[in-house]
N, C-alpha and C. Protein backbone atom coordinates (compact mmCIF):
# COMPACT_ATOMS: atom_id res chain seq x y z
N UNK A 1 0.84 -1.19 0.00
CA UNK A 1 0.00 0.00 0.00
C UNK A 1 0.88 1.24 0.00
N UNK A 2 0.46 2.49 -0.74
CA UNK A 2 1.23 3.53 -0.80
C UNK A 2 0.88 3.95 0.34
N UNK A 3 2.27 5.54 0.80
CA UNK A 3 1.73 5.75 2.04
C UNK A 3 1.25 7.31 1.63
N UNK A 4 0.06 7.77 2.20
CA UNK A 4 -0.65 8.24 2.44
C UNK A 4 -0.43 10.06 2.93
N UNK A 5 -0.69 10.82 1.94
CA UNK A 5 -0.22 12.00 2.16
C UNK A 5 -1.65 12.86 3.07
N UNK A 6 -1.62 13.91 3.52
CA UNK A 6 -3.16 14.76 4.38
C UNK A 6 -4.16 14.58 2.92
N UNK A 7 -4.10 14.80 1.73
CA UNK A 7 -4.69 15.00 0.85
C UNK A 7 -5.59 13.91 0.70
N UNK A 8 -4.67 12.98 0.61
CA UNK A 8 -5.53 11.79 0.07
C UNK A 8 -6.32 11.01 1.21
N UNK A 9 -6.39 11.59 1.98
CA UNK A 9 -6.90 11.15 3.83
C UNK A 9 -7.74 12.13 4.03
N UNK A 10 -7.82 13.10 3.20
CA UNK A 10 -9.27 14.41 3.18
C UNK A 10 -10.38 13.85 2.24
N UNK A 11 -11.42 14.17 2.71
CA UNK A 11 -12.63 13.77 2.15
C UNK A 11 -13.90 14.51 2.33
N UNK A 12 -14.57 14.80 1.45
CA UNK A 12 -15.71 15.51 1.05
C UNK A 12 -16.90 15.09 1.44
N UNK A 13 -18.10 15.27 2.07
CA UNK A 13 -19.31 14.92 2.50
C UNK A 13 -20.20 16.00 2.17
N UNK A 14 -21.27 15.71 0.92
CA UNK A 14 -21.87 16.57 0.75
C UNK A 14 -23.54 15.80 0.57
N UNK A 15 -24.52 16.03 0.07
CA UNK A 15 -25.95 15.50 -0.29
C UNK A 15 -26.08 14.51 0.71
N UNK A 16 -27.76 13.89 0.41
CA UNK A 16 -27.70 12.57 0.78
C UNK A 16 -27.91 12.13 0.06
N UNK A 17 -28.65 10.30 0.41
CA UNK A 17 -28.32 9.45 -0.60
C UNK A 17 -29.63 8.95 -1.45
N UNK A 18 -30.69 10.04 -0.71
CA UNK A 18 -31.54 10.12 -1.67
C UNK A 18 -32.13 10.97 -2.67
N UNK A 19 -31.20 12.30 -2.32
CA UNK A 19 -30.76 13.44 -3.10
C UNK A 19 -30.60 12.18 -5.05
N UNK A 20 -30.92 13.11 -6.17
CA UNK A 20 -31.12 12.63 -7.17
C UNK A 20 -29.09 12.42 -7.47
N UNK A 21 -29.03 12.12 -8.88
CA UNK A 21 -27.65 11.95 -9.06
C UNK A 21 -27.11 13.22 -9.61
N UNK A 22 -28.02 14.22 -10.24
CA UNK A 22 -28.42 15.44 -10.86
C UNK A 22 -27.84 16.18 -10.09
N UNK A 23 -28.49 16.01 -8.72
CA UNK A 23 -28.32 17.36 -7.57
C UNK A 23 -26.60 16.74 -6.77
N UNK A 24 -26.32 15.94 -6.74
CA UNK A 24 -25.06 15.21 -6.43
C UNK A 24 -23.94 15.75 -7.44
N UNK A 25 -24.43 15.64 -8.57
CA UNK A 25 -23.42 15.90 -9.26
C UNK A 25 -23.07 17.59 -9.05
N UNK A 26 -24.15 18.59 -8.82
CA UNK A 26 -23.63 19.67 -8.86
C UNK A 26 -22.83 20.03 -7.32
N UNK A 27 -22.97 19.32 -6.29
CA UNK A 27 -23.00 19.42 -5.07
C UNK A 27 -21.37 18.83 -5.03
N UNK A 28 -21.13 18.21 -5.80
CA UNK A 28 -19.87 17.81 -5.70
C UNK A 28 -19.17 18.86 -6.57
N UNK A 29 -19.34 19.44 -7.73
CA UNK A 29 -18.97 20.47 -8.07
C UNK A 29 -18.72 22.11 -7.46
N UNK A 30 -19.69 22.15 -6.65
CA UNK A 30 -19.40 23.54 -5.68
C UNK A 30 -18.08 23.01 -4.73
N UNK A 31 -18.22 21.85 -4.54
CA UNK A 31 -17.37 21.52 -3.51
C UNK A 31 -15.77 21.29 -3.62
N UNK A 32 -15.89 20.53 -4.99
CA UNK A 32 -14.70 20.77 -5.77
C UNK A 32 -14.09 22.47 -6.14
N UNK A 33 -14.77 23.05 -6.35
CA UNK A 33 -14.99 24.35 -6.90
C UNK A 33 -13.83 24.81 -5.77
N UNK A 34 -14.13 24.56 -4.35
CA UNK A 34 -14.12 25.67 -3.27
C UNK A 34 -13.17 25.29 -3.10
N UNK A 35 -12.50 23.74 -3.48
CA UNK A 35 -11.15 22.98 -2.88
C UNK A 35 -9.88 23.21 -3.39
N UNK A 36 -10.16 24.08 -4.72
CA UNK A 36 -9.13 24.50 -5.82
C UNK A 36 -8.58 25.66 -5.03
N UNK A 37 -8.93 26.22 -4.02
CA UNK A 37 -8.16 26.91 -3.49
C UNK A 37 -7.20 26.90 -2.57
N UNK A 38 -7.98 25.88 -1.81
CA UNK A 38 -7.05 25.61 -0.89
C UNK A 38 -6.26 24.04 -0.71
N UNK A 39 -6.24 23.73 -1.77
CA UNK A 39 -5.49 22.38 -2.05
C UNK A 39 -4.22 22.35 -2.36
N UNK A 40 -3.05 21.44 -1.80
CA UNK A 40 -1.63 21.80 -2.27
C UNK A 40 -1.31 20.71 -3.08
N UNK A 41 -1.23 21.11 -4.67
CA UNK A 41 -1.05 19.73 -5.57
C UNK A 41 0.56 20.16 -5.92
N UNK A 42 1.49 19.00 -5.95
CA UNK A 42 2.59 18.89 -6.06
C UNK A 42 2.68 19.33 -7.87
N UNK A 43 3.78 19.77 -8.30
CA UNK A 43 4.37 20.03 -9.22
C UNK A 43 4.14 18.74 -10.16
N UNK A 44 3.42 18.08 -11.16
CA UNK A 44 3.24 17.23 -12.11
C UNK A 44 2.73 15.70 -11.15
N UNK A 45 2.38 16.32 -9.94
CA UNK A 45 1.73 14.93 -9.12
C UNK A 45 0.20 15.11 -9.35
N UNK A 46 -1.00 14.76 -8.95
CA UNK A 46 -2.38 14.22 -8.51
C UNK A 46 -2.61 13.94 -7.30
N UNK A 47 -3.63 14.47 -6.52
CA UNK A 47 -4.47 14.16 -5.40
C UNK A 47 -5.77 13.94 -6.06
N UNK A 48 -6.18 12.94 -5.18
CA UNK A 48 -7.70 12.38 -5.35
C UNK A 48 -8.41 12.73 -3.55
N UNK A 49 -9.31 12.85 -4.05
CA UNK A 49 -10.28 13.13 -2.75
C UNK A 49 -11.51 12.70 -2.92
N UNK A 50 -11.80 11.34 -2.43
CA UNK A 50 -13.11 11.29 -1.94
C UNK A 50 -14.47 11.78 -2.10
N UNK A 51 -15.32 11.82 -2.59
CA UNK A 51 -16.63 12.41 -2.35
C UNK A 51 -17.99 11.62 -1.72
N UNK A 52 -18.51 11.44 -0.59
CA UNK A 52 -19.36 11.10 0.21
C UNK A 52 -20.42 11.65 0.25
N UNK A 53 -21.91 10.86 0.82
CA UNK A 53 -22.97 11.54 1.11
C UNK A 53 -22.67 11.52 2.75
N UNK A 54 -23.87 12.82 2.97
CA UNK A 54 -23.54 13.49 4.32
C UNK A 54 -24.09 11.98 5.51
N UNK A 55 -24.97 11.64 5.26
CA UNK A 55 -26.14 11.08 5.81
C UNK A 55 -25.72 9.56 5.97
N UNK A 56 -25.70 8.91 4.73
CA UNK A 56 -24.65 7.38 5.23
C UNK A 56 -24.52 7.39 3.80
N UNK A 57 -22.61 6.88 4.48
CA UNK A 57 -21.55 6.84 3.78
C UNK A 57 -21.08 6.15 2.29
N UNK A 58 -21.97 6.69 1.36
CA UNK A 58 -21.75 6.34 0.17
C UNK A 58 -21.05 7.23 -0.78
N UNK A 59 -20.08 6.49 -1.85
CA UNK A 59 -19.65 6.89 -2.37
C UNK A 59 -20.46 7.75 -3.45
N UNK A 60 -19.78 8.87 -3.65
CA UNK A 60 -20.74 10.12 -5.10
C UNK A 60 -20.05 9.97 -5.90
N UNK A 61 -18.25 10.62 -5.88
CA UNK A 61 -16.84 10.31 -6.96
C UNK A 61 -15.62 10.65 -6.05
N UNK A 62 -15.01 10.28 -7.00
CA UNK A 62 -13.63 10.96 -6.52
C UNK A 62 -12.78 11.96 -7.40
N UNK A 63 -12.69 13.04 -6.65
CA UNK A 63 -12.19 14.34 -7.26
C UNK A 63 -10.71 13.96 -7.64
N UNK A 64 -9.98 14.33 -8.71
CA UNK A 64 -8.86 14.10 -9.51
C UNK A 64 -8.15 15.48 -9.37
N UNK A 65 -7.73 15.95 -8.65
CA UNK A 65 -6.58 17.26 -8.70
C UNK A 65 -5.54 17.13 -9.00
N UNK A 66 -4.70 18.20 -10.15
CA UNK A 66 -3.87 18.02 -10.88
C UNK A 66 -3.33 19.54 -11.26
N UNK A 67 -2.08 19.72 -11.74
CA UNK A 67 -1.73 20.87 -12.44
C UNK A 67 -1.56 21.16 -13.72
N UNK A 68 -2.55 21.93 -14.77
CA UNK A 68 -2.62 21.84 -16.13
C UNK A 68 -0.99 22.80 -16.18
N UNK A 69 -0.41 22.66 -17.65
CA UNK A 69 0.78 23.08 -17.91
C UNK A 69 0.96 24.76 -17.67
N UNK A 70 0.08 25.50 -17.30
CA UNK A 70 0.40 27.04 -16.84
C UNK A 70 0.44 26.92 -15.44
N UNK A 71 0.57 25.34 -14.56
CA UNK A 71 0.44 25.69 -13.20
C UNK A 71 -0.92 25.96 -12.09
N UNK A 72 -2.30 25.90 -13.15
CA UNK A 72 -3.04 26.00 -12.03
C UNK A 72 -3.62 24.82 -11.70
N UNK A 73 -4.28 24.67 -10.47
CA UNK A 73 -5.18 23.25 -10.57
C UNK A 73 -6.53 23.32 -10.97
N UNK A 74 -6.11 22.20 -11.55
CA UNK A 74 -7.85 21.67 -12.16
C UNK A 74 -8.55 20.71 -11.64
N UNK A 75 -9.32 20.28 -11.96
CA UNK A 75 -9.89 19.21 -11.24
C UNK A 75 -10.75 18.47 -12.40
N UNK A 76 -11.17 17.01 -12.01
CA UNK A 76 -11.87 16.16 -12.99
C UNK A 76 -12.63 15.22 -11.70
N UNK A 77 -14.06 15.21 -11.77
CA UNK A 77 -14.99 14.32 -11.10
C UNK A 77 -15.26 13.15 -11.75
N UNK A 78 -14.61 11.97 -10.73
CA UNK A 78 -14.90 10.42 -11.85
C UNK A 78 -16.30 9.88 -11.04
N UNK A 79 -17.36 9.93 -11.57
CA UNK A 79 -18.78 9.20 -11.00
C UNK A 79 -18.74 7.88 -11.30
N UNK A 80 -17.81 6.96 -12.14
CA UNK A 80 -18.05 5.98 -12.54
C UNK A 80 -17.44 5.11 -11.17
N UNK A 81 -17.05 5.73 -9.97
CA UNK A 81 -16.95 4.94 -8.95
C UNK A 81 -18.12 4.74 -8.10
N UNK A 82 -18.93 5.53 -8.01
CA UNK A 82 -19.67 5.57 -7.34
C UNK A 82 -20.94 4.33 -6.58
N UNK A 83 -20.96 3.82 -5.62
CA UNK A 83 -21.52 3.29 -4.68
C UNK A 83 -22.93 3.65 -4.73
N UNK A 84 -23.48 4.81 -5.55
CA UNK A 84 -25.06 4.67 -5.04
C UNK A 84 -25.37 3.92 -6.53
């Protein structure tokens, strides 16, 4: 097992799990949105983070943070993990 940086041990809890996939998806987007600021992505590395419902613990996605080639971070939401 790799070992484990604060990043990848942070995790997101937003909707619940009977919230639609519609309203999830944007809910993970504000949230992502807000994390681009204060996230420290290494120089040509990736953090992934988690995305959870508030209510019981299912997976929504996992956020993909990264640095496009001018240096800022971006982000990419993968739903195809998702648990509900």
């Amino acid at each position: 097992m790799k070992g484990m940086n604060l990043e990848k041990e942070m995790a997101v809890h937003c909707g619940k799990v009977t919230d639609s996939m519609e309203t999830l998806e944007t809910l993970c987007c504000e949230e992502a949105e807000k994390l681009l600021a204060t996230l420290d992505v290494p120089e040509g590395g990736r953090v992934e983070v988690p995305f959870w419902t508030e209510d019981f613990p299912e997976l929504i996605a996992v956020g993909k943070f990264s640095r496009d080639k001018s240096g800022k971070v971006i982000y990419e939401l993968d739903f195809s993990e998702s648990t509900l």
